[in-house]
PDB file of N, CA and C in Angstrom:
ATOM      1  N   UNK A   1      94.870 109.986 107.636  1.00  0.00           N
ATOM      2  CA  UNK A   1      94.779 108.522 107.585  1.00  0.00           C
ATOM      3  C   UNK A   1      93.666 108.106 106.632  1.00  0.00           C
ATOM      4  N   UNK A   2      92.410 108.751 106.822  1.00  0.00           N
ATOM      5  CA  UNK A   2      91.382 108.557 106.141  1.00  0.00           C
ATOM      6  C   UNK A   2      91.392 108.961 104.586  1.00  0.00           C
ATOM      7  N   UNK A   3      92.385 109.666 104.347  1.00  0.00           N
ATOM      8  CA  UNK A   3      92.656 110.510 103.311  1.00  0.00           C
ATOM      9  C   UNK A   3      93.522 109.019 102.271  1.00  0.00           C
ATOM     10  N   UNK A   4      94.592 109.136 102.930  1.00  0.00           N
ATOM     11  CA  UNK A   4      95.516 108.317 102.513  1.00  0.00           C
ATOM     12  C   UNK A   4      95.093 107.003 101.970  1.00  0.00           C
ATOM     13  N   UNK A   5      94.297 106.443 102.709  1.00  0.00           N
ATOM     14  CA  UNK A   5      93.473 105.113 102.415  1.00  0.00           C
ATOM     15  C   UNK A   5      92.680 105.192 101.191  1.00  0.00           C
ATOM     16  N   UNK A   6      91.883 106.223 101.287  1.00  0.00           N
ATOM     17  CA  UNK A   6      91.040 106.525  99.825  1.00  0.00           C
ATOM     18  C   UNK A   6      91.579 106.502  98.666  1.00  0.00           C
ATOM     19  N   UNK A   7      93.180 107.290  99.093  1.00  0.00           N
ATOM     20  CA  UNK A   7      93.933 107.673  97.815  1.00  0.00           C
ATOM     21  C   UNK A   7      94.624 106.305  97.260  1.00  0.00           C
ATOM     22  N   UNK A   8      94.778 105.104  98.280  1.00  0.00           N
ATOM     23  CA  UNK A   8      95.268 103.815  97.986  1.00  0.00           C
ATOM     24  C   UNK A   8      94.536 103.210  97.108  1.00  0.00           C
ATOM     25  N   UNK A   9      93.312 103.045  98.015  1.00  0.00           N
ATOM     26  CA  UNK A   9      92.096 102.321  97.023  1.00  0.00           C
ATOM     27  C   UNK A   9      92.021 102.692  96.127  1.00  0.00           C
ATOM     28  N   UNK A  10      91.513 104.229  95.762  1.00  0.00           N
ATOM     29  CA  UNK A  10      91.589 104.438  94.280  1.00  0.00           C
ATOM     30  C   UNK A  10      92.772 104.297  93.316  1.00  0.00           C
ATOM     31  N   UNK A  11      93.741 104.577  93.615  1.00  0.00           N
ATOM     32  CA  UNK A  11      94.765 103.903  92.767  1.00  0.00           C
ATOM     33  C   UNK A  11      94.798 102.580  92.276  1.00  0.00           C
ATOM     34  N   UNK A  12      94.762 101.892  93.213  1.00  0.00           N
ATOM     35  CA  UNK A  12      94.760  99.985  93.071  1.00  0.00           C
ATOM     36  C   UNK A  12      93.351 100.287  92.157  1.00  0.00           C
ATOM     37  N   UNK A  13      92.339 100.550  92.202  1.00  0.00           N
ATOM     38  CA  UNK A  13      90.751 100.333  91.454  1.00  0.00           C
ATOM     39  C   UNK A  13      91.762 100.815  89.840  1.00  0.00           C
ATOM     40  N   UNK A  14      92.352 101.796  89.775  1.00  0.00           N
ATOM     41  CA  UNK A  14      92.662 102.501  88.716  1.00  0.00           C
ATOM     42  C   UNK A  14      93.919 101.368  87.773  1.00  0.00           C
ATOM     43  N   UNK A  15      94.449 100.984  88.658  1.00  0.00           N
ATOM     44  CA  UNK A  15      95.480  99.899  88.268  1.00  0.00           C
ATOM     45  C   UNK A  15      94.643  98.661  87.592  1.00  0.00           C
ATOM     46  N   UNK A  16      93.844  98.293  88.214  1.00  0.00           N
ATOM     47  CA  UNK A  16      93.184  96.767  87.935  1.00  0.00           C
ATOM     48  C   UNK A  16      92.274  97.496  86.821  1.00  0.00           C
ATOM     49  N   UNK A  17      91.631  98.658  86.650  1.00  0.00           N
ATOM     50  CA  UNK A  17      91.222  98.976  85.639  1.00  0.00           C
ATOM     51  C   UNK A  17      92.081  99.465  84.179  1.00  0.00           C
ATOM     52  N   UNK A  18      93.449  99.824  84.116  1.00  0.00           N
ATOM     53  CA  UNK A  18      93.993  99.706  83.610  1.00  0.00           C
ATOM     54  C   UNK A  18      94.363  98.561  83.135  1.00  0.00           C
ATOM     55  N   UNK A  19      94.546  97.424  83.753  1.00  0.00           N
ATOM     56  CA  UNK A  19      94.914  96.432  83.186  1.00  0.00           C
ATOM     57  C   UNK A  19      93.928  95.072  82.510  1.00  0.00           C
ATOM     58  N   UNK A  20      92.852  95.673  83.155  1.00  0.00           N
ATOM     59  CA  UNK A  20      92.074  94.954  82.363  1.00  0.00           C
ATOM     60  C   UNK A  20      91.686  95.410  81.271  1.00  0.00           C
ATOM     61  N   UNK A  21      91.774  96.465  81.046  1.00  0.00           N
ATOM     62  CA  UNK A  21      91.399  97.267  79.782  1.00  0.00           C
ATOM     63  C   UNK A  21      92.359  97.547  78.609  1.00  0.00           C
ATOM     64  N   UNK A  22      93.379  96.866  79.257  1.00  0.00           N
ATOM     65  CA  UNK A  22      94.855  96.548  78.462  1.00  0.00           C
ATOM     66  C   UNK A  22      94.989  95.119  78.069  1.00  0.00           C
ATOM     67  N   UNK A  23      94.116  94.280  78.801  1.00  0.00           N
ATOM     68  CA  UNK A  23      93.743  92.773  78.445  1.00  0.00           C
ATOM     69  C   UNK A  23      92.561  92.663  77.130  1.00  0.00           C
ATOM     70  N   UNK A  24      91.938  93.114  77.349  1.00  0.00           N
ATOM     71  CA  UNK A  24      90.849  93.060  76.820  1.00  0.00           C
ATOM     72  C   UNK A  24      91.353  93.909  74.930  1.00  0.00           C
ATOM     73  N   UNK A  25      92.141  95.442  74.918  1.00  0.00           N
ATOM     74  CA  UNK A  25      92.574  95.211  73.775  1.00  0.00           C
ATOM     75  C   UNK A  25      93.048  94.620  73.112  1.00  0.00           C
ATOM     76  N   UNK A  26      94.259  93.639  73.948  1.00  0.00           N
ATOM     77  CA  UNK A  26      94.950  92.410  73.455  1.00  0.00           C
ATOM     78  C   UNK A  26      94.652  91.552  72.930  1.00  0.00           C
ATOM     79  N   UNK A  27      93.318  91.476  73.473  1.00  0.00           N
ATOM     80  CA  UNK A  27      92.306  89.677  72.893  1.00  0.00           C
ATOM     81  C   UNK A  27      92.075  90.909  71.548  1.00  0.00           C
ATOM     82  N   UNK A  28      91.639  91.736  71.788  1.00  0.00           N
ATOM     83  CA  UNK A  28      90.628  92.197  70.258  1.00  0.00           C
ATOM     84  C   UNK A  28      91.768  92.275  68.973  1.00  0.00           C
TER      85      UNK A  28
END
């Protein structure tokens, strides 16, 4: 359970960091 949760969060962190970092080339 504890496992699973971690592995959520970090995904979603990895997602929103992906996409902001996919925003941010766009403007440049």
């Amino acid at each position: 359970m504890a496992i699973s949760t971690m592995l959520l969060a970090f995904s979603i962190v990895i997602v929103t960091l992906s996409y902001f970092i996919s925003k941010t080339d766009e403007a440049q």
